[in-house]
PDB file of N, CA and C in Angstrom:
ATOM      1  N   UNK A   1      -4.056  18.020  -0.829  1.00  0.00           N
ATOM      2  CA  UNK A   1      -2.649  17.825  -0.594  1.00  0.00           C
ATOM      3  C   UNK A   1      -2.253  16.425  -1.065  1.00  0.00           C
ATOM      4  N   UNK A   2      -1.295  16.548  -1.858  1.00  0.00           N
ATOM      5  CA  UNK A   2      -0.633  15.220  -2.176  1.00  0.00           C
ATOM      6  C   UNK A   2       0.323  14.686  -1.486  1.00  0.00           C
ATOM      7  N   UNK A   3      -0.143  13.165  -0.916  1.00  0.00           N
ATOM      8  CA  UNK A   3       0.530  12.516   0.289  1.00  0.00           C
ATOM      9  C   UNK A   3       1.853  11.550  -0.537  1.00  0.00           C
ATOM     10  N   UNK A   4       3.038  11.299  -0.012  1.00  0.00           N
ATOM     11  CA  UNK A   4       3.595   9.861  -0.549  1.00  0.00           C
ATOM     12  C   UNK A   4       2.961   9.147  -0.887  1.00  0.00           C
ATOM     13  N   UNK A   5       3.431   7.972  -1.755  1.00  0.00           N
ATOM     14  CA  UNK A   5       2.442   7.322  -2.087  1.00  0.00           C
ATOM     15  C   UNK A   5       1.929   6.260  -0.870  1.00  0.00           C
ATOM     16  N   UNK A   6       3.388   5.767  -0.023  1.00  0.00           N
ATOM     17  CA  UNK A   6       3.166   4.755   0.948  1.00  0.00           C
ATOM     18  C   UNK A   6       2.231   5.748   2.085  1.00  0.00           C
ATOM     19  N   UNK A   7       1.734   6.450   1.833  1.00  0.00           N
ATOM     20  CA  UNK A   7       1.063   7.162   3.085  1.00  0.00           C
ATOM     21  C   UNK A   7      -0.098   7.206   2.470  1.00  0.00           C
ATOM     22  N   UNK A   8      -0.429   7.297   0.836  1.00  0.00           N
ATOM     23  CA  UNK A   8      -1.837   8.306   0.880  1.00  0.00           C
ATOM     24  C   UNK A   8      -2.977   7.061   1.031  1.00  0.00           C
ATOM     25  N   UNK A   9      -4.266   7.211   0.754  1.00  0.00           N
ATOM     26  CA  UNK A   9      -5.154   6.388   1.183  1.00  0.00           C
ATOM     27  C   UNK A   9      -6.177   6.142  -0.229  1.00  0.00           C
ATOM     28  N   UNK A  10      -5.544   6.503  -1.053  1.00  0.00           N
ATOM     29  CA  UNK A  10      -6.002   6.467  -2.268  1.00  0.00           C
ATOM     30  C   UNK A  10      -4.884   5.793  -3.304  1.00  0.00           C
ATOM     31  N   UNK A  11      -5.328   4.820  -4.275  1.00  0.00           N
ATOM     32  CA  UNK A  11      -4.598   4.281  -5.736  1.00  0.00           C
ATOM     33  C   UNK A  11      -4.692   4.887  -6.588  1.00  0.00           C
ATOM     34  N   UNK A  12      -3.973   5.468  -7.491  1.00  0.00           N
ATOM     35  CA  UNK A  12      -4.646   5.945  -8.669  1.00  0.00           C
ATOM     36  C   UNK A  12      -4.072   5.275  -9.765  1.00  0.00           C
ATOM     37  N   UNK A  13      -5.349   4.503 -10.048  1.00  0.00           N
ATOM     38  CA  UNK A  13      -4.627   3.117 -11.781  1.00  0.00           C
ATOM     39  C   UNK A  13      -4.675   4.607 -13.003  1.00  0.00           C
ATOM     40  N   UNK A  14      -5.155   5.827 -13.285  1.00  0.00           N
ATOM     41  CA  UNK A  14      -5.227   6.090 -14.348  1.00  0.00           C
ATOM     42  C   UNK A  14      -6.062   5.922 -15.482  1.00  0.00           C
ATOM     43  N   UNK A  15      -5.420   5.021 -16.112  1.00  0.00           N
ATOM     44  CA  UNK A  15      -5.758   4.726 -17.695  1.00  0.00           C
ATOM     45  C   UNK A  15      -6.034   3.146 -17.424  1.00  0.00           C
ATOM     46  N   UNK A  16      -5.561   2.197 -16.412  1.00  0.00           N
ATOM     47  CA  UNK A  16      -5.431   1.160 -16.196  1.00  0.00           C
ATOM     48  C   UNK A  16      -6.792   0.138 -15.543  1.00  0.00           C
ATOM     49  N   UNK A  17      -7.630   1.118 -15.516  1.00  0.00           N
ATOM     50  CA  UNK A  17      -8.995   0.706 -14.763  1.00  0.00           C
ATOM     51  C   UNK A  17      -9.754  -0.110 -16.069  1.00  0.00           C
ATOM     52  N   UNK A  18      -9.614   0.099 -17.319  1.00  0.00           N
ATOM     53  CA  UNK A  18     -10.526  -0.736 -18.258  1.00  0.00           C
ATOM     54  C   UNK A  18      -9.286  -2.585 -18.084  1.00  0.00           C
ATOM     55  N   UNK A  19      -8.179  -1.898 -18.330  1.00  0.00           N
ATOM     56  CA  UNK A  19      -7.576  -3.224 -18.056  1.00  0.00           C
ATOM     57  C   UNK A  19      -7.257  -4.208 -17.154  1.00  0.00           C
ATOM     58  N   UNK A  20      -7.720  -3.492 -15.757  1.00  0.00           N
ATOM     59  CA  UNK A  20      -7.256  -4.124 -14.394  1.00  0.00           C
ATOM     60  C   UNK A  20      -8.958  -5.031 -14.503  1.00  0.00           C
ATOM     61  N   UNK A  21     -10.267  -4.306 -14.810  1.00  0.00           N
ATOM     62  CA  UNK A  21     -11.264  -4.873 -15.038  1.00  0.00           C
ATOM     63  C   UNK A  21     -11.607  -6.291 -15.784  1.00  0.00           C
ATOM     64  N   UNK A  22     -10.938  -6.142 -17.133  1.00  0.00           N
ATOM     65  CA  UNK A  22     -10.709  -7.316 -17.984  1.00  0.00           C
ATOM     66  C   UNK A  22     -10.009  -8.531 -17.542  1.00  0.00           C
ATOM     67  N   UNK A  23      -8.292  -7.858 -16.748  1.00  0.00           N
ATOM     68  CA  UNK A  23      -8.108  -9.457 -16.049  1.00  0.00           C
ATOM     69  C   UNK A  23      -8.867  -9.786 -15.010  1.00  0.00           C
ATOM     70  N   UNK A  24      -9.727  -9.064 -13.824  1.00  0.00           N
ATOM     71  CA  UNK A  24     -10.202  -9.556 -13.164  1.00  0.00           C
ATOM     72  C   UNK A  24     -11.428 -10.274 -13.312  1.00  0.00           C
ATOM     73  N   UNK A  25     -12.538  -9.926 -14.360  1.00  0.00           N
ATOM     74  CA  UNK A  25     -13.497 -10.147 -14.682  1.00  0.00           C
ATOM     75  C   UNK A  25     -13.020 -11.781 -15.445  1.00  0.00           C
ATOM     76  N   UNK A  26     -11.910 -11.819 -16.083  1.00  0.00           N
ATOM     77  CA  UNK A  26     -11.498 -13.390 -16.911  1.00  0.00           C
ATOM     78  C   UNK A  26     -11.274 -14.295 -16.251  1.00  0.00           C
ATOM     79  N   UNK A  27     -10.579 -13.732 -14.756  1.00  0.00           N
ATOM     80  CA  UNK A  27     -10.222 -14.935 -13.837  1.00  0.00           C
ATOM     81  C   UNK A  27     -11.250 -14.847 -12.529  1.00  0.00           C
ATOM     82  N   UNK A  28     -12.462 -14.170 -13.079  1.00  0.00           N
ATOM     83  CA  UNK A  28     -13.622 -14.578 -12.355  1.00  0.00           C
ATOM     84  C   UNK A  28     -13.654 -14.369 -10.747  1.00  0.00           C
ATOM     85  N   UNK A  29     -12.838 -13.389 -10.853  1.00  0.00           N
ATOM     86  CA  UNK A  29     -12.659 -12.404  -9.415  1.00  0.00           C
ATOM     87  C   UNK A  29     -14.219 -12.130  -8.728  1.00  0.00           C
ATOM     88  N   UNK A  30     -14.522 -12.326  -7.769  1.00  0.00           N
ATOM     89  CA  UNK A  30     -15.892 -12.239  -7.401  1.00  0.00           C
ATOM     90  C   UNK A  30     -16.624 -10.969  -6.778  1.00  0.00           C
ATOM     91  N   UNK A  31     -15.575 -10.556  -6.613  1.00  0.00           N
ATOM     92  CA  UNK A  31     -16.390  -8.687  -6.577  1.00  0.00           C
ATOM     93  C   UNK A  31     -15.705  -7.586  -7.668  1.00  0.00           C
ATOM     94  N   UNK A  32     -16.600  -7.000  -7.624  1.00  0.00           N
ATOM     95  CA  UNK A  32     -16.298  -6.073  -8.830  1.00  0.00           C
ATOM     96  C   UNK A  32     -15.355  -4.838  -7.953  1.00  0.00           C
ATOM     97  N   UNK A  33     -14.034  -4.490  -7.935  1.00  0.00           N
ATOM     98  CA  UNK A  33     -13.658  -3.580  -7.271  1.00  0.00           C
ATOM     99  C   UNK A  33     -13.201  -2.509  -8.511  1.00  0.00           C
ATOM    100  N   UNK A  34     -13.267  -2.620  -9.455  1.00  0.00           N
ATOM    101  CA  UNK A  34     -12.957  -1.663 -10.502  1.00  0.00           C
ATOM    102  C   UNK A  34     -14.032  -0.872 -10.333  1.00  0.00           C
ATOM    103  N   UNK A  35     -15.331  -1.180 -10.929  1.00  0.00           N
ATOM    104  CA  UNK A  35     -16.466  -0.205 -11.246  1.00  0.00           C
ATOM    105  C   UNK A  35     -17.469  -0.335  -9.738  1.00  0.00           C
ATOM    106  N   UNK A  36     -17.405  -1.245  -8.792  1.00  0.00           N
ATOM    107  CA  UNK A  36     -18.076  -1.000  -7.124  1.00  0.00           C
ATOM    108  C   UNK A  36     -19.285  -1.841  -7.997  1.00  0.00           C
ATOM    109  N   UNK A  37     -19.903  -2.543  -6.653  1.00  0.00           N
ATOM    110  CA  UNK A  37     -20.927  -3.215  -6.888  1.00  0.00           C
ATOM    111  C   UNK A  37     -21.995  -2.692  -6.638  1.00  0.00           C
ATOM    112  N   UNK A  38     -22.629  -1.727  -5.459  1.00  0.00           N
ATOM    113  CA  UNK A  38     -23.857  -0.718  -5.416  1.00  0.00           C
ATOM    114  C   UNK A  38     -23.769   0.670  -5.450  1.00  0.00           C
ATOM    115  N   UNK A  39     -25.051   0.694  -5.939  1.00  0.00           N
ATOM    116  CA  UNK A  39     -24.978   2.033  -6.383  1.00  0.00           C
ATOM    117  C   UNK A  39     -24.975   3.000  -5.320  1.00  0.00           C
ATOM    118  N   UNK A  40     -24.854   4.232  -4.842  1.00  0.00           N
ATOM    119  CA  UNK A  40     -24.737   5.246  -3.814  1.00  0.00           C
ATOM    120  C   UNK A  40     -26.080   5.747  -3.662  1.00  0.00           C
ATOM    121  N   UNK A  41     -26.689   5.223  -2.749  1.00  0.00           N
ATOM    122  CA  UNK A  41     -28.304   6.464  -3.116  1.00  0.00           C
ATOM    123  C   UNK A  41     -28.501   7.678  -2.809  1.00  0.00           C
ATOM    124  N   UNK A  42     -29.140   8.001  -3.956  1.00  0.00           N
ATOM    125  CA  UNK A  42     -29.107   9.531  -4.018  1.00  0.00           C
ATOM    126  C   UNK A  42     -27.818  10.164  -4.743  1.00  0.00           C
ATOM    127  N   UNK A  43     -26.848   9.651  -5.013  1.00  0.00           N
ATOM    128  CA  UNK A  43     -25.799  10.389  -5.765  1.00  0.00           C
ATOM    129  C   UNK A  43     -25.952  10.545  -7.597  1.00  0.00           C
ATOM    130  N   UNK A  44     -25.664  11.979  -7.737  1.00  0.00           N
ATOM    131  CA  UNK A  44     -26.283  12.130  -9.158  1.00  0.00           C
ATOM    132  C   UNK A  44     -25.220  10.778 -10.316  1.00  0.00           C
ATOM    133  N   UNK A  45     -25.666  10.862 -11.487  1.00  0.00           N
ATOM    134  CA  UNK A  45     -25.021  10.220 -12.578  1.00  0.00           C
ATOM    135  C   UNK A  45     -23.686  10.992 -13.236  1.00  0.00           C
ATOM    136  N   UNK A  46     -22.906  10.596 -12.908  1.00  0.00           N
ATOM    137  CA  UNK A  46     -21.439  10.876 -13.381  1.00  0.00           C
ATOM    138  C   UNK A  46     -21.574  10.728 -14.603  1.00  0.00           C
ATOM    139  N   UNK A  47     -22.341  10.503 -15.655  1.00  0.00           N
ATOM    140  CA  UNK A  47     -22.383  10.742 -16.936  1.00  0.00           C
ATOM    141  C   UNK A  47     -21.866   9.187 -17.478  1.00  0.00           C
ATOM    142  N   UNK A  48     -21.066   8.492 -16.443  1.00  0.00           N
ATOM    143  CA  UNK A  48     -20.899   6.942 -16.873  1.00  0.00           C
ATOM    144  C   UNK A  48     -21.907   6.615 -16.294  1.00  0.00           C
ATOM    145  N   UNK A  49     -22.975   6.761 -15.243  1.00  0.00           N
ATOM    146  CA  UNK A  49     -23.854   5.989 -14.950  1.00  0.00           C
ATOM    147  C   UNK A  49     -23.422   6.486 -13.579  1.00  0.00           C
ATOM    148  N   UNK A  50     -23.905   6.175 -12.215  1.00  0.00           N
ATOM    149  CA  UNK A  50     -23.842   6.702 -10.869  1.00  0.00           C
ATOM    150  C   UNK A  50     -22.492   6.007 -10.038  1.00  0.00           C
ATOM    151  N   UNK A  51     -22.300   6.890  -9.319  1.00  0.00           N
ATOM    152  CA  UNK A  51     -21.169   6.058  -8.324  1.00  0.00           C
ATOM    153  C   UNK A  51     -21.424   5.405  -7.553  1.00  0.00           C
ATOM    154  N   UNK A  52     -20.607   4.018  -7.830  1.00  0.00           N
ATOM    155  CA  UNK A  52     -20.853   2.604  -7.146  1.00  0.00           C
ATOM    156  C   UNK A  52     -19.824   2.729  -5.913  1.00  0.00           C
ATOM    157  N   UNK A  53     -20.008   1.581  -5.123  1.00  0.00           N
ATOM    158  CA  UNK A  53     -19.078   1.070  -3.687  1.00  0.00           C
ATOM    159  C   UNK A  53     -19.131   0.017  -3.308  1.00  0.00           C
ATOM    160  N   UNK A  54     -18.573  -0.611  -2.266  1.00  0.00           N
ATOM    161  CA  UNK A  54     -18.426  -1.954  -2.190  1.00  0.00           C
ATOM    162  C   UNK A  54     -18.948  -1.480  -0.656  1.00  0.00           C
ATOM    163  N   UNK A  55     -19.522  -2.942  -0.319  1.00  0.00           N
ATOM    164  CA  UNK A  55     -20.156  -3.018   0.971  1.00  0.00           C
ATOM    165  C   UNK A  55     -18.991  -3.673   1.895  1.00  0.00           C
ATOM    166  N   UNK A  56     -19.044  -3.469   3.247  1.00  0.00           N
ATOM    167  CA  UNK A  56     -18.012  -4.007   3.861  1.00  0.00           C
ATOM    168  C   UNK A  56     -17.776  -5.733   3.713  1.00  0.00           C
ATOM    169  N   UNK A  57     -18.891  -6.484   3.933  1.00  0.00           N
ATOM    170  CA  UNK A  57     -18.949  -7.884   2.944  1.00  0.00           C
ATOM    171  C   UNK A  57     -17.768  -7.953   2.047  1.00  0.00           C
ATOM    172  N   UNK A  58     -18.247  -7.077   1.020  1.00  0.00           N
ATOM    173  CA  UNK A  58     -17.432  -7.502  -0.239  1.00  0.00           C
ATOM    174  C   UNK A  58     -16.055  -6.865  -0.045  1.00  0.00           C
ATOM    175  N   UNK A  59     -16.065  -6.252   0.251  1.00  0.00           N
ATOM    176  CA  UNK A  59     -14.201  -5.319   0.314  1.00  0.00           C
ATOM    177  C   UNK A  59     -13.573  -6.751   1.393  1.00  0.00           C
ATOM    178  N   UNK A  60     -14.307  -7.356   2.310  1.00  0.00           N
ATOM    179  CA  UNK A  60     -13.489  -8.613   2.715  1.00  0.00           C
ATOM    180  C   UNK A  60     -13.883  -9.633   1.525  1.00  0.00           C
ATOM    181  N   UNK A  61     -14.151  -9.970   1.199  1.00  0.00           N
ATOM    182  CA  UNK A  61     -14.372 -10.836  -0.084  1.00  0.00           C
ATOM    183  C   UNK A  61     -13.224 -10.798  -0.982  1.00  0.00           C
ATOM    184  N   UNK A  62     -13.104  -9.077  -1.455  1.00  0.00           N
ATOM    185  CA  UNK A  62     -12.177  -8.644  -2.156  1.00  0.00           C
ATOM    186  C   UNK A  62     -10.732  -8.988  -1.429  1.00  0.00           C
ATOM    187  N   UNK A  63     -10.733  -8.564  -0.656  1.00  0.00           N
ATOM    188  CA  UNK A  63      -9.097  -8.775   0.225  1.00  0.00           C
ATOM    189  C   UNK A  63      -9.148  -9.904   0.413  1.00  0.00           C
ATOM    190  N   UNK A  64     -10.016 -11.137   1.081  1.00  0.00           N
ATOM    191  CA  UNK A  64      -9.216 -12.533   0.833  1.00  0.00           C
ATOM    192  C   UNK A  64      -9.428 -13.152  -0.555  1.00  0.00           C
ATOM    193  N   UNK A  65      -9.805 -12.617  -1.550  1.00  0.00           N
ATOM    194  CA  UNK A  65      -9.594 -13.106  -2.753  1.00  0.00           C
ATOM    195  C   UNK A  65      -8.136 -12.566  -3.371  1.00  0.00           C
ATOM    196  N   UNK A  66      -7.705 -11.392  -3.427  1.00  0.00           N
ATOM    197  CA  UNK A  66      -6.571 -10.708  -3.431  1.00  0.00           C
ATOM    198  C   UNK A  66      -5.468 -11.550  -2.921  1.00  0.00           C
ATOM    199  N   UNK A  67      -5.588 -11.845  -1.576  1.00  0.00           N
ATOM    200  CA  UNK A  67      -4.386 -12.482  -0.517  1.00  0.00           C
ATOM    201  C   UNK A  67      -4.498 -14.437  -1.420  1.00  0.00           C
ATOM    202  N   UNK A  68      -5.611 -14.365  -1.474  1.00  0.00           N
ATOM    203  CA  UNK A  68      -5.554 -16.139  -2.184  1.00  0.00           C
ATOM    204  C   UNK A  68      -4.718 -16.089  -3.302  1.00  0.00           C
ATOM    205  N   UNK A  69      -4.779 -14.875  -3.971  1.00  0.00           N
ATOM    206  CA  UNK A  69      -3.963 -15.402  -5.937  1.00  0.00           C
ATOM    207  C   UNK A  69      -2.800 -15.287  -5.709  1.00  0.00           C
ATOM    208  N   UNK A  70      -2.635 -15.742  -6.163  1.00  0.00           N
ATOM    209  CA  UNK A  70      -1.242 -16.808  -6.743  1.00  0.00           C
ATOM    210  C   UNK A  70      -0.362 -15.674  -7.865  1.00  0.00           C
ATOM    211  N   UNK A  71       1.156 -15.136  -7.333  1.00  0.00           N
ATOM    212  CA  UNK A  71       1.267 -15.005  -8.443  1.00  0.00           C
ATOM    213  C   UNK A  71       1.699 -14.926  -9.253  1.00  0.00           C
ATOM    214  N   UNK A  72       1.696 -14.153 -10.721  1.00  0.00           N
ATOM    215  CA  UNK A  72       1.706 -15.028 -12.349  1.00  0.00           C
ATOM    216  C   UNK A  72       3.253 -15.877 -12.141  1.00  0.00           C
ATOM    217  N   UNK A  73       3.260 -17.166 -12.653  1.00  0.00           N
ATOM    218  CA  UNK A  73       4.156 -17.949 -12.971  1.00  0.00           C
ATOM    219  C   UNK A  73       5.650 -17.130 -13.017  1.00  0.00           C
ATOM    220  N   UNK A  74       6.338 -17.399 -12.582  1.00  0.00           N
ATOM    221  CA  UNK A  74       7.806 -16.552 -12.722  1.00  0.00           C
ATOM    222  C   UNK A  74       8.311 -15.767 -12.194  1.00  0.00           C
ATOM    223  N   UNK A  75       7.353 -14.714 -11.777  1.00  0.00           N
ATOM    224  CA  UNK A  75       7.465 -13.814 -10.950  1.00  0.00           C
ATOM    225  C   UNK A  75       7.246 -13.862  -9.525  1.00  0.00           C
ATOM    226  N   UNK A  76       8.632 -13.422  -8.760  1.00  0.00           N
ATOM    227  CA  UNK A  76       8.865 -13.382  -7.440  1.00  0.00           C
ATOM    228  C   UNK A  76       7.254 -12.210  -6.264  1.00  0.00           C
ATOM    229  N   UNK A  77       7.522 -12.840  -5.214  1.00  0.00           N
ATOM    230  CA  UNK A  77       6.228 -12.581  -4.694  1.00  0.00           C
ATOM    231  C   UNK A  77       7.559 -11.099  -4.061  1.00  0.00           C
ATOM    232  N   UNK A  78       6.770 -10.104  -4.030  1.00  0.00           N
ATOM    233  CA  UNK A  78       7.580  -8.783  -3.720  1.00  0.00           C
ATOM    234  C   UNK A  78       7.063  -8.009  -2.553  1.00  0.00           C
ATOM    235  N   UNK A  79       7.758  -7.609  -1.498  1.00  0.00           N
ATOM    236  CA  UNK A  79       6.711  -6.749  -0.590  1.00  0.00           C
ATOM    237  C   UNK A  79       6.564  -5.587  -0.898  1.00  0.00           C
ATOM    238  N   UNK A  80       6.011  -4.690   0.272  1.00  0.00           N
ATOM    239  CA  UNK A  80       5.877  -3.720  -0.211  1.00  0.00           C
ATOM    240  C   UNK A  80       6.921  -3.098   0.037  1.00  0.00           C
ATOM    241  N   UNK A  81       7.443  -3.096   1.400  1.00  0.00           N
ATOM    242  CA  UNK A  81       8.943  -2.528   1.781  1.00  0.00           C
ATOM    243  C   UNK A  81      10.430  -2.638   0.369  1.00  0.00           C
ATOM    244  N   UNK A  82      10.204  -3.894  -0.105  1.00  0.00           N
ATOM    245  CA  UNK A  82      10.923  -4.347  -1.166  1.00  0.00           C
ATOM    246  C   UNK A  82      11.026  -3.303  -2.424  1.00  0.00           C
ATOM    247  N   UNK A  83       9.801  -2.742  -2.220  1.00  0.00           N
ATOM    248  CA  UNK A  83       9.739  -1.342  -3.827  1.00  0.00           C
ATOM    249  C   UNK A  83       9.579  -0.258  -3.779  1.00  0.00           C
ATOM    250  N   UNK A  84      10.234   0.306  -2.084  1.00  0.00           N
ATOM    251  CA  UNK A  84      10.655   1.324  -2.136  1.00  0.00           C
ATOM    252  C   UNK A  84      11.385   1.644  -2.562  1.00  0.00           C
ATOM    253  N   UNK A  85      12.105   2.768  -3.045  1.00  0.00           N
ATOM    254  CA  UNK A  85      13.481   3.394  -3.556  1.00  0.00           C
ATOM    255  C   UNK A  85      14.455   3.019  -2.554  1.00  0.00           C
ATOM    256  N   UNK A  86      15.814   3.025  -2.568  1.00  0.00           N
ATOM    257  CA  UNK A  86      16.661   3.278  -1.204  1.00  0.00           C
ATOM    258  C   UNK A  86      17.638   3.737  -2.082  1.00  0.00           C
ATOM    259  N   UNK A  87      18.543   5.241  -1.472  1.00  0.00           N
ATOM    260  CA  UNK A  87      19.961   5.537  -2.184  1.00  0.00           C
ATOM    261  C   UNK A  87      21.042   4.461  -1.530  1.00  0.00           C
ATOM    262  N   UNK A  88      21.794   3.979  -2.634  1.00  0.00           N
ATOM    263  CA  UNK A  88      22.757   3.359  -2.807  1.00  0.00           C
ATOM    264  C   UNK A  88      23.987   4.515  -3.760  1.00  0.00           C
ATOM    265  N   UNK A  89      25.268   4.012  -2.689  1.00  0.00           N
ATOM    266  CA  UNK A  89      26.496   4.934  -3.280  1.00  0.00           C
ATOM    267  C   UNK A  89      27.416   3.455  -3.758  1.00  0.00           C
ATOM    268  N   UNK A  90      28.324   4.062  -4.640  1.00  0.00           N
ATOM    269  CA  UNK A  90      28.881   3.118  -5.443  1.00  0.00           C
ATOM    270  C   UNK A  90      29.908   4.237  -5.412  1.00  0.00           C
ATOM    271  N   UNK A  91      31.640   3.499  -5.473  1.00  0.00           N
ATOM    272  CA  UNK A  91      32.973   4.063  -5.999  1.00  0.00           C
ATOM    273  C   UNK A  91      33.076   3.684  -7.257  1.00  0.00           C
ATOM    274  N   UNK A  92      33.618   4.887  -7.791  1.00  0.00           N
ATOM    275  CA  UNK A  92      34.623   5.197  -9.102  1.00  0.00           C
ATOM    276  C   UNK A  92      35.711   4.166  -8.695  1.00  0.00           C
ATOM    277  N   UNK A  93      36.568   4.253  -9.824  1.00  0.00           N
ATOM    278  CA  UNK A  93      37.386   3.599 -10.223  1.00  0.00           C
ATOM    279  C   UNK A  93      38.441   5.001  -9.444  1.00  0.00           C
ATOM    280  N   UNK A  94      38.035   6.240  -9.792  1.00  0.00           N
ATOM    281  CA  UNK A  94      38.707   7.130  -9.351  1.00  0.00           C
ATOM    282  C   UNK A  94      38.486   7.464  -7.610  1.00  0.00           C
ATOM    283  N   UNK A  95      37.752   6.989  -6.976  1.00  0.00           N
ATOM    284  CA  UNK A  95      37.512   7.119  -6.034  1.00  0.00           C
ATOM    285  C   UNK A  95      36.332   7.822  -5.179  1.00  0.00           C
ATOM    286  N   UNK A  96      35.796   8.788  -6.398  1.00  0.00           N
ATOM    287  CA  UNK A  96      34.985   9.565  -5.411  1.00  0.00           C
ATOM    288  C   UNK A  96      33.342   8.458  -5.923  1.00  0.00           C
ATOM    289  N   UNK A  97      32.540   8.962  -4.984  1.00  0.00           N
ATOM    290  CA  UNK A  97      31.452   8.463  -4.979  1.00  0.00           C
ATOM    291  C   UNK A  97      30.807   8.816  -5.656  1.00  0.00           C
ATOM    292  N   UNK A  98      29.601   7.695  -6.421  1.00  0.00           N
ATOM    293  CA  UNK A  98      28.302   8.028  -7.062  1.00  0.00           C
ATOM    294  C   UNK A  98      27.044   7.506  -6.071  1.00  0.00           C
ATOM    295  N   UNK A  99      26.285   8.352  -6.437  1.00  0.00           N
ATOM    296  CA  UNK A  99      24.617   7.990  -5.637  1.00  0.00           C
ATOM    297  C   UNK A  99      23.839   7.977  -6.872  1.00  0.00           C
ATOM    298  N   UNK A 100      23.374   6.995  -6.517  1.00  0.00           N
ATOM    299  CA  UNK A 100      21.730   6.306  -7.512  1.00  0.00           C
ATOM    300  C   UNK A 100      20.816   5.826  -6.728  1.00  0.00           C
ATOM    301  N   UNK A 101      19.574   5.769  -7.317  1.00  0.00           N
ATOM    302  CA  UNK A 101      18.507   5.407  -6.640  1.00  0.00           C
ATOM    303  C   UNK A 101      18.269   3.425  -6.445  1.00  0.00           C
ATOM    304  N   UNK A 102      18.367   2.729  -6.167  1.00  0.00           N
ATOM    305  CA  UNK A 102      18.044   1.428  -6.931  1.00  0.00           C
ATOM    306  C   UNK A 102      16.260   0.999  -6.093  1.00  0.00           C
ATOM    307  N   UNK A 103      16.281  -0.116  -6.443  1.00  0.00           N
ATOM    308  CA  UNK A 103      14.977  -0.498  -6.339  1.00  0.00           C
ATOM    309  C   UNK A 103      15.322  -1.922  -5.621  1.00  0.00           C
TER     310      UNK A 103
END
């Protein structure tokens, strides 16, 4: 079953996992949360090599390294509440109402 996104308990980057890897690996991020740092024992080879995980250690490692960065120059720090959708109505000139989504 597919949950909202603010509900489900899963991310899905997609296509974005070779690139989320590259900036983290450049700015020397200290756990590997793209590809997991140990291996699963006993779980067969996914054909990339076996499925990795992060130990509870490192997933806090990961989250106060996360909460430490800074971020990129320019860009406003955003919550999460902040990027939900909300309908907004707007008047015509003629009077009746429009609804749009804004952000």
């Amino acid at each position: 079953m597919d949950l909202p996104w603010d509900q489900a308990r899963c991310f899905d980057t997609d296509k974005m996992w070779h690139a989320l890897d590259f900036l983290l690996r450049r700015v020397g991020f200290p756990v590997d949360v793209v590809f997991g740092e140990e291996e699963i024992p006993g779980a067969d080879d996914w054909s990339y090599g076996p499925p990795r995980c992060l130990t509870p250690d490192q997933v806090r490692t990961a989250a106060e390294a996360f909460a430490a960065t800074p971020p990129p120059p320019g860009s406003p720090r955003v919550s999460s509440r902040a990027t939900r959708p909300r309908r907004a109505s707007t008047r015509r000139s003629s009077g009746s109402a429009v609804s749009r989504w804004t952000w």
